[in-house]
PDB file of N, CA and C in Angstrom:
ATOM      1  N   UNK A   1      -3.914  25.226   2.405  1.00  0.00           N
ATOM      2  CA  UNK A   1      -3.361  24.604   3.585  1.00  0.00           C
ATOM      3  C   UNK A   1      -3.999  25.250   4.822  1.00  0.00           C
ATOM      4  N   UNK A   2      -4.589  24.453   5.938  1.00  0.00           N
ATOM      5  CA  UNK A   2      -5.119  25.030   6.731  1.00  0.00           C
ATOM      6  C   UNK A   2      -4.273  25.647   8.008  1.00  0.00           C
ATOM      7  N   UNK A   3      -3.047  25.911   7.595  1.00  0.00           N
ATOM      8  CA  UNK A   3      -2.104  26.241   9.191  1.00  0.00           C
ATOM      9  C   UNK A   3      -1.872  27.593   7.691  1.00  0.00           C
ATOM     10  N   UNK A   4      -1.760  27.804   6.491  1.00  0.00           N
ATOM     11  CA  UNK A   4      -1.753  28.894   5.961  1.00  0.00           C
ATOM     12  C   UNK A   4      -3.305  30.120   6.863  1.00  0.00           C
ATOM     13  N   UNK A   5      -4.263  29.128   6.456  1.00  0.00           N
ATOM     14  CA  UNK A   5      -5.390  30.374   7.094  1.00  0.00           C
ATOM     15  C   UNK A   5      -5.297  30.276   7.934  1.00  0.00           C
ATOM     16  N   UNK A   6      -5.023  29.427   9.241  1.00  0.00           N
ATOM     17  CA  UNK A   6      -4.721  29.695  10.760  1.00  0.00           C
ATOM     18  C   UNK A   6      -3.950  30.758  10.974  1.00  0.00           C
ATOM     19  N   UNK A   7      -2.879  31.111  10.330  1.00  0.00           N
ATOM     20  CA  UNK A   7      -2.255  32.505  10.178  1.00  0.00           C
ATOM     21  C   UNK A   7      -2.696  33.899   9.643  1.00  0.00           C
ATOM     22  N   UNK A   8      -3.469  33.098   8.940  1.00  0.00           N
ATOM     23  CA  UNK A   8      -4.381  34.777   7.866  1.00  0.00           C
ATOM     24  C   UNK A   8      -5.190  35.492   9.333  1.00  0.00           C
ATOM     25  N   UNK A   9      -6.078  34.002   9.844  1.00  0.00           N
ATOM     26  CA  UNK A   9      -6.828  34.317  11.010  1.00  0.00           C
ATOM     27  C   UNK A   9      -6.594  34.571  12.167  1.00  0.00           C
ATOM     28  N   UNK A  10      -5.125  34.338  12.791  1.00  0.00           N
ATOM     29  CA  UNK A  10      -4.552  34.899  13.852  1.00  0.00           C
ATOM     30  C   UNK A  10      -2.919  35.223  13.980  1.00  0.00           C
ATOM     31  N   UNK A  11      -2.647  36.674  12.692  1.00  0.00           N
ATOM     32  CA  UNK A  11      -1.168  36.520  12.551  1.00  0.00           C
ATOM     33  C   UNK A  11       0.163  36.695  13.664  1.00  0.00           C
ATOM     34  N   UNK A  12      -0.717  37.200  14.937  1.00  0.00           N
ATOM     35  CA  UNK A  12       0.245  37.277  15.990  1.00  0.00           C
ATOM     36  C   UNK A  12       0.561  36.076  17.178  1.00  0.00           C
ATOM     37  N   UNK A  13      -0.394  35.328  16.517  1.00  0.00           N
ATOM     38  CA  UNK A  13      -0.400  33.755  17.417  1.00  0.00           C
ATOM     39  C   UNK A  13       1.756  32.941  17.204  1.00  0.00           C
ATOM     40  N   UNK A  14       2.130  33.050  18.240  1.00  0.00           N
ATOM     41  CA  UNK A  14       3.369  32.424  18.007  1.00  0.00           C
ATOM     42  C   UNK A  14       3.529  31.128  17.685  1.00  0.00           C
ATOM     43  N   UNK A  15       2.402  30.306  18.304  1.00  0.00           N
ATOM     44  CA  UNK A  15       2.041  28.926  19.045  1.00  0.00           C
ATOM     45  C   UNK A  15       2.129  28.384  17.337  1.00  0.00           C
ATOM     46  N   UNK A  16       0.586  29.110  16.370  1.00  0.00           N
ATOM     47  CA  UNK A  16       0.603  28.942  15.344  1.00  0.00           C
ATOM     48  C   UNK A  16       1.758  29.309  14.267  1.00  0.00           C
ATOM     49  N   UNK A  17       2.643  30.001  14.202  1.00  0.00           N
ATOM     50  CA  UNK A  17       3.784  30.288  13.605  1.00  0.00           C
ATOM     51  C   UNK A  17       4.290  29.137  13.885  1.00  0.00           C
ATOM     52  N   UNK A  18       4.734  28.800  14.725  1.00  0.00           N
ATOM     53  CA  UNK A  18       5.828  27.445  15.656  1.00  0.00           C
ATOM     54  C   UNK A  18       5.358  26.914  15.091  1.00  0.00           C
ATOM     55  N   UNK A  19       4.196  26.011  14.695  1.00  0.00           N
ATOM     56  CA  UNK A  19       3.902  24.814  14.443  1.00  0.00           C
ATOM     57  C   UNK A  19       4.161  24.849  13.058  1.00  0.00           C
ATOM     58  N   UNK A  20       3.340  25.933  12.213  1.00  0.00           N
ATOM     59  CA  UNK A  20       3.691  26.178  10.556  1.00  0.00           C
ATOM     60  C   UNK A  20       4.775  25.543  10.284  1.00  0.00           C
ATOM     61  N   UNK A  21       6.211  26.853  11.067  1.00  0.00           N
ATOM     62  CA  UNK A  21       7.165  26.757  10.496  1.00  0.00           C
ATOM     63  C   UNK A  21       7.916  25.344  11.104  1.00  0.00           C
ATOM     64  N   UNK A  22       7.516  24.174  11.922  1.00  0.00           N
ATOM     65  CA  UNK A  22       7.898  23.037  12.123  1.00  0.00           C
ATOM     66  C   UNK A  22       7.603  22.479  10.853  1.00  0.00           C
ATOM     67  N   UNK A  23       6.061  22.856  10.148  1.00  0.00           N
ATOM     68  CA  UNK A  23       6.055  21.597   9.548  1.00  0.00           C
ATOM     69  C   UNK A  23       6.619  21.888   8.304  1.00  0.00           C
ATOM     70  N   UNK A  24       7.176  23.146   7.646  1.00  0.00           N
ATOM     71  CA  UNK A  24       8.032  23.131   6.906  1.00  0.00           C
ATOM     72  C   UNK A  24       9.217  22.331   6.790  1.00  0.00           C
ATOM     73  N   UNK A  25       9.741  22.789   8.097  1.00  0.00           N
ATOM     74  CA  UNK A  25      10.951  22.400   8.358  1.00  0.00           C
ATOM     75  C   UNK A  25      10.629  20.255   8.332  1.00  0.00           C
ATOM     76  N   UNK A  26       9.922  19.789   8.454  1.00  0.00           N
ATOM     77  CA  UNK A  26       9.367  18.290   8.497  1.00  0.00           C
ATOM     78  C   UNK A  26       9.718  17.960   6.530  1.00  0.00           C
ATOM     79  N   UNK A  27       9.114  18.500   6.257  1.00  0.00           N
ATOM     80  CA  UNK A  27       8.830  18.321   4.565  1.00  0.00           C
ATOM     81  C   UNK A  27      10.315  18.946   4.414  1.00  0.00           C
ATOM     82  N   UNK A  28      11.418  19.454   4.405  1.00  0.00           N
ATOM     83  CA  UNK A  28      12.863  19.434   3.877  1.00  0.00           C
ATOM     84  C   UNK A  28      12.639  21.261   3.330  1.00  0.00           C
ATOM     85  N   UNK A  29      11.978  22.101   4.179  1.00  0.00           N
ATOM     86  CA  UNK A  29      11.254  22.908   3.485  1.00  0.00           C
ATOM     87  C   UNK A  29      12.209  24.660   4.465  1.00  0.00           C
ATOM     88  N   UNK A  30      13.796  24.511   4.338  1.00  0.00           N
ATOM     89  CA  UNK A  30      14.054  24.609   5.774  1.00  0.00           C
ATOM     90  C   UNK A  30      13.968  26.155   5.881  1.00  0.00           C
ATOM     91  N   UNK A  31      13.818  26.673   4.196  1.00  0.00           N
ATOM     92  CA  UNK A  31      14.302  28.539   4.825  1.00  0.00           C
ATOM     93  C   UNK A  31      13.076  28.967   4.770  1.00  0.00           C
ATOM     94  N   UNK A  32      11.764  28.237   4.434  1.00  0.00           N
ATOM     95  CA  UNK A  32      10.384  29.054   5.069  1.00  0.00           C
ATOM     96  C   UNK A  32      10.074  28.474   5.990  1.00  0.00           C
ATOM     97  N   UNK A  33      10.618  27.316   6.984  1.00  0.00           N
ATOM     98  CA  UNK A  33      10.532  26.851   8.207  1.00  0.00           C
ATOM     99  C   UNK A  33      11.400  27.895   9.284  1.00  0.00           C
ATOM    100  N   UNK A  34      12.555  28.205   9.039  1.00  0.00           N
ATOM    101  CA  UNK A  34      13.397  29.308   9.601  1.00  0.00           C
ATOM    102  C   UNK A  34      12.622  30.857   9.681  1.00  0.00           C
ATOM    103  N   UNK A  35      12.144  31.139   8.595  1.00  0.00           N
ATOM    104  CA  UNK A  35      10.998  32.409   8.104  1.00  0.00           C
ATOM    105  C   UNK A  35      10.316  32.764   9.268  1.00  0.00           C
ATOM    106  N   UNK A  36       9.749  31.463   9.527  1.00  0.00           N
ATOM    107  CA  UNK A  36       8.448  31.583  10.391  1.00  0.00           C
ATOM    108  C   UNK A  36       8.875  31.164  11.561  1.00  0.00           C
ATOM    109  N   UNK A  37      10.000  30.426  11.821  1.00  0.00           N
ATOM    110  CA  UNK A  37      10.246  30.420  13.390  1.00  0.00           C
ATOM    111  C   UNK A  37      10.930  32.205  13.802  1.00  0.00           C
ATOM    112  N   UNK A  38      11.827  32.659  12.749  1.00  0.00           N
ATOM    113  CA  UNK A  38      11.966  34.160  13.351  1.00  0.00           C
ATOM    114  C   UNK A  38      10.545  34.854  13.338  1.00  0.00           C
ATOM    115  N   UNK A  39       9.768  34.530  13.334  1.00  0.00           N
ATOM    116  CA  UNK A  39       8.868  35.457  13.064  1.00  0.00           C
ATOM    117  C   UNK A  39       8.178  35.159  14.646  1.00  0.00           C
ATOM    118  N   UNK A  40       8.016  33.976  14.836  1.00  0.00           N
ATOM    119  CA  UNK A  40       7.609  33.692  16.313  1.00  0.00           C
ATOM    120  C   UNK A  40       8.470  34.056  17.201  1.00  0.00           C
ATOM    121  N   UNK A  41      10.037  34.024  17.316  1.00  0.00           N
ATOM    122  CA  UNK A  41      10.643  33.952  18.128  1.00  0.00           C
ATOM    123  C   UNK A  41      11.066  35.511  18.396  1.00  0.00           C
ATOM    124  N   UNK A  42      10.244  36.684  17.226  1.00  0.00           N
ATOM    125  CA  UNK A  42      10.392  38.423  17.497  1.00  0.00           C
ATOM    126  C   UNK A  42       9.032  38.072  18.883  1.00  0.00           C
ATOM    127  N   UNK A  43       7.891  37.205  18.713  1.00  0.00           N
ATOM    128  CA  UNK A  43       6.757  37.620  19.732  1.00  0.00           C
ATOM    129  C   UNK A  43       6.969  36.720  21.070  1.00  0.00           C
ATOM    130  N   UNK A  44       7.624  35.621  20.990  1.00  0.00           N
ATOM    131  CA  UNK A  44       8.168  34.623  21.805  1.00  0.00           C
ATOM    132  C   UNK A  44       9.509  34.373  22.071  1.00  0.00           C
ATOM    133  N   UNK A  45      10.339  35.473  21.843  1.00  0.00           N
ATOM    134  CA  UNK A  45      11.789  34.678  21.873  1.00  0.00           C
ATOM    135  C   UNK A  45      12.591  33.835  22.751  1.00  0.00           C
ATOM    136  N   UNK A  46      11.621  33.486  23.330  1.00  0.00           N
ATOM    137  CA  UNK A  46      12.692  31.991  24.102  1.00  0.00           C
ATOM    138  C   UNK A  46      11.458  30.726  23.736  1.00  0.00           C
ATOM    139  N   UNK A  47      11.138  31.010  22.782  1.00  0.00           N
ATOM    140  CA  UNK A  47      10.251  29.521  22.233  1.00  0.00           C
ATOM    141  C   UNK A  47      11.210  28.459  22.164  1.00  0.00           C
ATOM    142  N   UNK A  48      10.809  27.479  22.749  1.00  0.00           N
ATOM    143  CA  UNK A  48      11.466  26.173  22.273  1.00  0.00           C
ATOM    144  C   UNK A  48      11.036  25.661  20.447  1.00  0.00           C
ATOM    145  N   UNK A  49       9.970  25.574  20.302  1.00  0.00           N
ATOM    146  CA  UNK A  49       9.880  25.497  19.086  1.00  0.00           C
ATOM    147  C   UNK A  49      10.341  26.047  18.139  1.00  0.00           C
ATOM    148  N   UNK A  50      10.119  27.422  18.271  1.00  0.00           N
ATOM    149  CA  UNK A  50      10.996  28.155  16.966  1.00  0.00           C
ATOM    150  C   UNK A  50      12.813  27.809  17.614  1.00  0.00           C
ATOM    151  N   UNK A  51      13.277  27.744  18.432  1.00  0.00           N
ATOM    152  CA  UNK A  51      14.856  27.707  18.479  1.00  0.00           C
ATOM    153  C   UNK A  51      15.009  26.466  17.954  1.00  0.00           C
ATOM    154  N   UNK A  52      14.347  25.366  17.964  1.00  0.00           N
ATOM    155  CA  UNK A  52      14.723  24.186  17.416  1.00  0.00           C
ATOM    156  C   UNK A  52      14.389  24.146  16.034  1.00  0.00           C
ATOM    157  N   UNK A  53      13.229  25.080  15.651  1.00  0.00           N
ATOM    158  CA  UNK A  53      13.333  24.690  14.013  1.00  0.00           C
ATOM    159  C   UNK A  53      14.732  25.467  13.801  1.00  0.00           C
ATOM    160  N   UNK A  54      15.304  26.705  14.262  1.00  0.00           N
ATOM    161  CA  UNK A  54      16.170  26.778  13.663  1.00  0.00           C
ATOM    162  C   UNK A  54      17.368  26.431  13.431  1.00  0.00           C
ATOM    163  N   UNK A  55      17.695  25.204  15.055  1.00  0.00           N
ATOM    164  CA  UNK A  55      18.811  24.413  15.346  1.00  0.00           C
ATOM    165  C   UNK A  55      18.957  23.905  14.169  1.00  0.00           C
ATOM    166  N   UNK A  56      17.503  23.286  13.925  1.00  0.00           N
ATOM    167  CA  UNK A  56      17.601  21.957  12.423  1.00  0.00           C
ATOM    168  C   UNK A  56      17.795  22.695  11.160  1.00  0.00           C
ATOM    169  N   UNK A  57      17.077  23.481  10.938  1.00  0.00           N
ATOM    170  CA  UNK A  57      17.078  24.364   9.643  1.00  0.00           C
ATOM    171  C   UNK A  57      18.813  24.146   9.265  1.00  0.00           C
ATOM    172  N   UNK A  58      19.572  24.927  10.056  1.00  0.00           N
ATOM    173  CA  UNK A  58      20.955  25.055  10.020  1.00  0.00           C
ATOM    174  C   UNK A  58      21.925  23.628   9.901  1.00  0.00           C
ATOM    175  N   UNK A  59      21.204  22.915  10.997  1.00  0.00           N
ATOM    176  CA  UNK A  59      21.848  21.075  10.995  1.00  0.00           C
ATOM    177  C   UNK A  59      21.612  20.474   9.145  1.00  0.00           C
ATOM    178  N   UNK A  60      20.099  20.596   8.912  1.00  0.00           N
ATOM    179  CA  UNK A  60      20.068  20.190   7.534  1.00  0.00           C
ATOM    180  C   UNK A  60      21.204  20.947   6.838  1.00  0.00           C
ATOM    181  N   UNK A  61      21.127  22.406   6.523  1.00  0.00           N
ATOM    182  CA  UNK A  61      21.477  23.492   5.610  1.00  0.00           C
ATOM    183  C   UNK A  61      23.158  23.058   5.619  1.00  0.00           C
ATOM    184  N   UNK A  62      23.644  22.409   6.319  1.00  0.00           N
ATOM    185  CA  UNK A  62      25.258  22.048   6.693  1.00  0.00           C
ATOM    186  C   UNK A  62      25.930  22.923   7.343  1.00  0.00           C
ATOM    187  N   UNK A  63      25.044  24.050   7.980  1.00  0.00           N
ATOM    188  CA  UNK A  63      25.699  25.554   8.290  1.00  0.00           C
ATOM    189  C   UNK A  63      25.876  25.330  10.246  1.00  0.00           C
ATOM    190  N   UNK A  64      26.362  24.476  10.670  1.00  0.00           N
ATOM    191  CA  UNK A  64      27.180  23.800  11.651  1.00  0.00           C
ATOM    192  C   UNK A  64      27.476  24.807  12.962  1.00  0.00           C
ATOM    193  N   UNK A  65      28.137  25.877  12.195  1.00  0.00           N
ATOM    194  CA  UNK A  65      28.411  26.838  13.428  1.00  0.00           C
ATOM    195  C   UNK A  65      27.379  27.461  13.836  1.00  0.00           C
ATOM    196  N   UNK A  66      26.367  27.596  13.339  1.00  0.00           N
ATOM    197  CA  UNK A  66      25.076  28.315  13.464  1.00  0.00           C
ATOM    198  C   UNK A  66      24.325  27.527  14.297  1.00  0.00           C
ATOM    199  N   UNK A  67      24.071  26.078  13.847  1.00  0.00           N
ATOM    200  CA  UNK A  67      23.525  24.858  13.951  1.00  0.00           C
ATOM    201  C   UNK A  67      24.186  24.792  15.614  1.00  0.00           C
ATOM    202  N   UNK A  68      25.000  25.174  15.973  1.00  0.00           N
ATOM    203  CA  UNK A  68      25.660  24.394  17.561  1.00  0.00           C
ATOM    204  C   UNK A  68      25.214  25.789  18.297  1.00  0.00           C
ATOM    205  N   UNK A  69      25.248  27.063  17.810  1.00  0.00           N
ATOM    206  CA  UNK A  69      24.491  28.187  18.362  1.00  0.00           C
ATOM    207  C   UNK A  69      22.858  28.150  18.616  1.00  0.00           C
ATOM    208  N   UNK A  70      22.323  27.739  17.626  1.00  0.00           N
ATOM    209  CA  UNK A  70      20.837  26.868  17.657  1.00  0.00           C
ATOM    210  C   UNK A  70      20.217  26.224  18.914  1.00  0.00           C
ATOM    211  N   UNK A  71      21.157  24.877  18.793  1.00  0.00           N
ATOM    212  CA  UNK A  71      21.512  23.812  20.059  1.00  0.00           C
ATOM    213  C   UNK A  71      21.557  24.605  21.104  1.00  0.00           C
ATOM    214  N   UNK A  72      22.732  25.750  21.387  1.00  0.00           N
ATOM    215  CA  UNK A  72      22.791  26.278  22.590  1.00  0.00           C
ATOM    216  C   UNK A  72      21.191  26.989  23.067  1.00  0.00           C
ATOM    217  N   UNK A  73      21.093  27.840  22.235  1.00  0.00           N
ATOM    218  CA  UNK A  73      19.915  28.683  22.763  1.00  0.00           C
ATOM    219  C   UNK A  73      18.906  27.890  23.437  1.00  0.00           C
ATOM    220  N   UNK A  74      18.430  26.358  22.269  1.00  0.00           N
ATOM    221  CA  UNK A  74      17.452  25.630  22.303  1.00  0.00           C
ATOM    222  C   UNK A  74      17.719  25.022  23.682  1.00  0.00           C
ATOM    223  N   UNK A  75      18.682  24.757  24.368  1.00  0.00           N
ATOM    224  CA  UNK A  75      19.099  23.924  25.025  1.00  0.00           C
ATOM    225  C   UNK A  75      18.536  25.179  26.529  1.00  0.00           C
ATOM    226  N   UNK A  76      19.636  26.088  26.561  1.00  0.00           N
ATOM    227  CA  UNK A  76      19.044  27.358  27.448  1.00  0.00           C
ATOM    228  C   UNK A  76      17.548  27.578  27.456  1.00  0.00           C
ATOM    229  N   UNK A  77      16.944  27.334  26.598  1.00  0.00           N
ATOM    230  CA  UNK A  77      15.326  27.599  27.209  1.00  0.00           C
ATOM    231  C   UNK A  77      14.489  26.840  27.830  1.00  0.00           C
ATOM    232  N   UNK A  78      15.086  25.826  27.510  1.00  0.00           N
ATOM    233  CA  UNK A  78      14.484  24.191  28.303  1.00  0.00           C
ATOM    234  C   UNK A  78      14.929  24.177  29.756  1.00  0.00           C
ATOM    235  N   UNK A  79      16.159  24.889  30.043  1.00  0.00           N
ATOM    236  CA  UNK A  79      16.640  25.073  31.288  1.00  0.00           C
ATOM    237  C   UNK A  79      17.517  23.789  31.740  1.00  0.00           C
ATOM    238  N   UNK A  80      18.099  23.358  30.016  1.00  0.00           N
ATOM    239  CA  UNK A  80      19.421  22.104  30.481  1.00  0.00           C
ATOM    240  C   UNK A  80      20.932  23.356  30.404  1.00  0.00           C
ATOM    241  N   UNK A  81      21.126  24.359  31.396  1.00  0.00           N
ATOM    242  CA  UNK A  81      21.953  25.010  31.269  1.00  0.00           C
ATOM    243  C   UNK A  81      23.813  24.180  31.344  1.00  0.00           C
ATOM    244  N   UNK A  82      23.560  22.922  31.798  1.00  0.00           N
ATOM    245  CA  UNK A  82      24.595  22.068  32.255  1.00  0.00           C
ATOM    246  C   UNK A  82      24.955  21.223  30.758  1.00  0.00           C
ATOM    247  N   UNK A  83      24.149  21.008  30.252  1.00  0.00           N
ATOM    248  CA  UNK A  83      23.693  20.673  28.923  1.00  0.00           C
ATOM    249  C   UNK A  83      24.627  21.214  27.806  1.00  0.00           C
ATOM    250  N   UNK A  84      24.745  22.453  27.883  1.00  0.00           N
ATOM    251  CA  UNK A  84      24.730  23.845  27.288  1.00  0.00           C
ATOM    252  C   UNK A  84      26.612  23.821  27.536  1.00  0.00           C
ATOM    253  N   UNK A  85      26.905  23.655  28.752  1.00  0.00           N
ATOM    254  CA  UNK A  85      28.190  23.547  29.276  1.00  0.00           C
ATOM    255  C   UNK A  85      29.227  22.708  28.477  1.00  0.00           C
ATOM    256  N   UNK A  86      28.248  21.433  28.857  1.00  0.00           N
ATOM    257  CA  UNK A  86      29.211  20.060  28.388  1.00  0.00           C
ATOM    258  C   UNK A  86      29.054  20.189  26.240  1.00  0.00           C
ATOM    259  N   UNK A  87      28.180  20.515  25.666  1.00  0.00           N
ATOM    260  CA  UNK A  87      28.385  20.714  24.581  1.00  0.00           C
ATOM    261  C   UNK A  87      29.162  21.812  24.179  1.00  0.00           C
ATOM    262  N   UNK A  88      29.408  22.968  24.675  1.00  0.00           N
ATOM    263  CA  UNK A  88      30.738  23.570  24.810  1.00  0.00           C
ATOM    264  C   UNK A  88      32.134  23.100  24.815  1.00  0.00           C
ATOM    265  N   UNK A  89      32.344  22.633  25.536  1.00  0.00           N
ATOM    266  CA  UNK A  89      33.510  21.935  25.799  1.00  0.00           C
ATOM    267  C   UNK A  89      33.602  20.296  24.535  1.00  0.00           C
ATOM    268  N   UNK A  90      32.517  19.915  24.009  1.00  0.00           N
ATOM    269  CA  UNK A  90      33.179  18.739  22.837  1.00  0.00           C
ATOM    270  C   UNK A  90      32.902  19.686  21.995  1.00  0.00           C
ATOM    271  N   UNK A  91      32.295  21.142  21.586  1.00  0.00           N
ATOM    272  CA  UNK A  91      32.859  21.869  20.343  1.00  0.00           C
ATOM    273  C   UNK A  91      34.278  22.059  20.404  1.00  0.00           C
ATOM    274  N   UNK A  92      34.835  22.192  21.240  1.00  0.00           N
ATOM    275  CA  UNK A  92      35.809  22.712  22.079  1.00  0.00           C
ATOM    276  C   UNK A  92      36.918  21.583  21.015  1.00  0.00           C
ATOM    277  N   UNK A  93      36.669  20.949  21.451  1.00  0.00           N
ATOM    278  CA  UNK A  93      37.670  19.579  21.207  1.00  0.00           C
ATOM    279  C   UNK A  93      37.428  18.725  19.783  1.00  0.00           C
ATOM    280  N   UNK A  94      36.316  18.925  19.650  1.00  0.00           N
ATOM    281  CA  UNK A  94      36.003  17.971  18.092  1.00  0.00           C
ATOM    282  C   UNK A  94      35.003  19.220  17.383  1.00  0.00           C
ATOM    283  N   UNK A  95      34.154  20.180  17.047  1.00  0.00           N
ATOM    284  CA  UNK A  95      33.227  20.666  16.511  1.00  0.00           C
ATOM    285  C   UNK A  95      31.915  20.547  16.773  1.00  0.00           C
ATOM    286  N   UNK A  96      31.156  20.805  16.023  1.00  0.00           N
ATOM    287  CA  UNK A  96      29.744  20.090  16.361  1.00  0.00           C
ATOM    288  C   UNK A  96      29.679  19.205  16.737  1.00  0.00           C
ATOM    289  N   UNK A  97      29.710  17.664  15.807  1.00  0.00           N
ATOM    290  CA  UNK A  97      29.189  16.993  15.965  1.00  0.00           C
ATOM    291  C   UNK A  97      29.741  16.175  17.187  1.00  0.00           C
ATOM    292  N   UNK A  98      30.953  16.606  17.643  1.00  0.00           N
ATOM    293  CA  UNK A  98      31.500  16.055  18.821  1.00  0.00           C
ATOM    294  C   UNK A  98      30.469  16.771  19.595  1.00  0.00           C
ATOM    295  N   UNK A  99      29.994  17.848  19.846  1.00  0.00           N
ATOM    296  CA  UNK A  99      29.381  18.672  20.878  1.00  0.00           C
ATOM    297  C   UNK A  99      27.997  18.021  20.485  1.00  0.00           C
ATOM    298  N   UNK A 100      27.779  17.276  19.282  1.00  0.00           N
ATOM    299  CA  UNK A 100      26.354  16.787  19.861  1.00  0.00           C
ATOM    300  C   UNK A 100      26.353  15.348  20.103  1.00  0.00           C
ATOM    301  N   UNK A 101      27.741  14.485  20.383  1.00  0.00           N
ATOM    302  CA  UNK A 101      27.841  13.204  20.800  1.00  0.00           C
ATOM    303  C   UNK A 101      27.958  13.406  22.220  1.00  0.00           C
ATOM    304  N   UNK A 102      28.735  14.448  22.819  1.00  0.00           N
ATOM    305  CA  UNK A 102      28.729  14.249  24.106  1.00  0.00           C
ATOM    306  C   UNK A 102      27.445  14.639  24.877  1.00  0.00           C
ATOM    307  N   UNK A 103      26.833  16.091  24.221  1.00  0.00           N
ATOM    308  CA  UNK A 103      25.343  15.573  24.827  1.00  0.00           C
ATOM    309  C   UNK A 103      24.541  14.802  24.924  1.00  0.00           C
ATOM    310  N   UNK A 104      24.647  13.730  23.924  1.00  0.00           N
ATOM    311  CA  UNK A 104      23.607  12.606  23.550  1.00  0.00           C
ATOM    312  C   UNK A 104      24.056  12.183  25.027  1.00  0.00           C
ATOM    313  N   UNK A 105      25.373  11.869  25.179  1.00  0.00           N
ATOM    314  CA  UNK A 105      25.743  10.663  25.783  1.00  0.00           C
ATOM    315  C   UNK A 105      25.041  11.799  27.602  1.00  0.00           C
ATOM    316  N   UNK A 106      25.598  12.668  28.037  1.00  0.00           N
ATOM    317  CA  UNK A 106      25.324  12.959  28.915  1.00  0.00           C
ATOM    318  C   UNK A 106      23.661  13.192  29.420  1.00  0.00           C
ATOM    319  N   UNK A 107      22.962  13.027  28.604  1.00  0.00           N
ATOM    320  CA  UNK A 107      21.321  13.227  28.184  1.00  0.00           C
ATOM    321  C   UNK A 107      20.987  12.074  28.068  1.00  0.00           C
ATOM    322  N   UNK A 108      21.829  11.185  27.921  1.00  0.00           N
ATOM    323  CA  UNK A 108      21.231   9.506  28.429  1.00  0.00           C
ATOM    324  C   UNK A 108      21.962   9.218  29.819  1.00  0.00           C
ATOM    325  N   UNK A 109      23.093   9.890  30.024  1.00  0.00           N
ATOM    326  CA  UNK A 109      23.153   9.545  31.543  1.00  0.00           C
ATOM    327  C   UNK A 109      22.389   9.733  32.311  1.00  0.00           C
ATOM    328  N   UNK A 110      22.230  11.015  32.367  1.00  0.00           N
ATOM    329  CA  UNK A 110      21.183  11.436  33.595  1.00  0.00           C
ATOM    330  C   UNK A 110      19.732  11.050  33.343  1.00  0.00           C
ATOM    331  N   UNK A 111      19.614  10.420  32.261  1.00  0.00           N
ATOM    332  CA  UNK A 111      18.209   9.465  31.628  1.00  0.00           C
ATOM    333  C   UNK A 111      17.792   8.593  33.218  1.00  0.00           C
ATOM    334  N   UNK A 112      19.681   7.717  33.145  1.00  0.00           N
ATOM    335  CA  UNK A 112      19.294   6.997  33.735  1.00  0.00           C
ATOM    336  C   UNK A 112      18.767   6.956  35.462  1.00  0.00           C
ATOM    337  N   UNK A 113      18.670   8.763  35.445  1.00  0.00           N
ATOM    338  CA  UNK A 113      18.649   8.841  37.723  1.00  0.00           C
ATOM    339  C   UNK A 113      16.959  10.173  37.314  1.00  0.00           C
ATOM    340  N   UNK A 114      16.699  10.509  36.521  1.00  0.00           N
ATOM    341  CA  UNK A 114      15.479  11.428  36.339  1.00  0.00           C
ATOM    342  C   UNK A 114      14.759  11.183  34.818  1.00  0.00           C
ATOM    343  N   UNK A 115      14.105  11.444  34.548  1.00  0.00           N
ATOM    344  CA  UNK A 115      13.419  11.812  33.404  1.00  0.00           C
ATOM    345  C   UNK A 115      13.352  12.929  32.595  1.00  0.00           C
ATOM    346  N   UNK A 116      14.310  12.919  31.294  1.00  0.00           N
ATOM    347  CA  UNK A 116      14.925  14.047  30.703  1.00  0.00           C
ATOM    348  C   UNK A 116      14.023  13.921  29.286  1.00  0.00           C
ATOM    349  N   UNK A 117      13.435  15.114  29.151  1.00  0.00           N
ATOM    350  CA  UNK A 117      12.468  14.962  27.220  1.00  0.00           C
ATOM    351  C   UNK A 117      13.399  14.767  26.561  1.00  0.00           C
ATOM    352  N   UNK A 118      13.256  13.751  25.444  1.00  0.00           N
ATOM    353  CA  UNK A 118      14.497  13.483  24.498  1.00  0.00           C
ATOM    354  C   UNK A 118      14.152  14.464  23.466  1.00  0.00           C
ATOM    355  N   UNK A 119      15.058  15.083  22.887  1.00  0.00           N
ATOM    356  CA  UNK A 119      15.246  16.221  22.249  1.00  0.00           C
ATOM    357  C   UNK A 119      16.173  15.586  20.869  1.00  0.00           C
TER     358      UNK A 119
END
């Protein structure tokens, strides 16, 4: 696999870790996708990439409370700190997946007055 020797050939590259351990995490592949996002996120730790493989890692894995801690971090590095707020408050009230309906919904509101990366 050529993102295996991209690593042999530059093991402190984060950029290359991030991507690896995405595409694990793509193929259903989630605890050597997790592996390698901690491994980026000791040389990068506010990577967006590695916090989101591990949002998902956890979302697949069913491990929920982890999975909405994930979300948060991932959410804090992008700099949707308001984001971060309002999914607080529907854990608050329903769990996760309430905390990730009301972001959807508030992440298409403000869709509609700026341009927000869909996540």
């Amino acid at each position: 696999m050529q993102a295996q020797q991209a690593i042999e050939l530059d093991p402190f590259n984060p950029v290359i870790m991030g991507l690896y351990g995405s595409t694990f995490s793509m193929v259903g592949r989630y605890d050597e996708g997790m592996a390698m996002a901690h491994k980026e996120l000791r040389m990068s730790p506010n990577s967006s990439l590695g916090l989101q493989i591990l949002w998902w890692g956890h979302h697949h894995k069913g491990e929920y409370d982890q999975a909405f801690e994930g979300a948060k971090a991932f959410y804090r590095a992008m700099g949707l700190a308001p984001i971060v707020q309002i999914m607080e408050e529907g854990y608050e009230t329903g769990g996760y997946f309430e905390a990730m309906r009301v972001a959807a919904e508030a992440m298409a509101s403000a869709a509609q007055e700026q341009y927000i990366q869909p996540y």
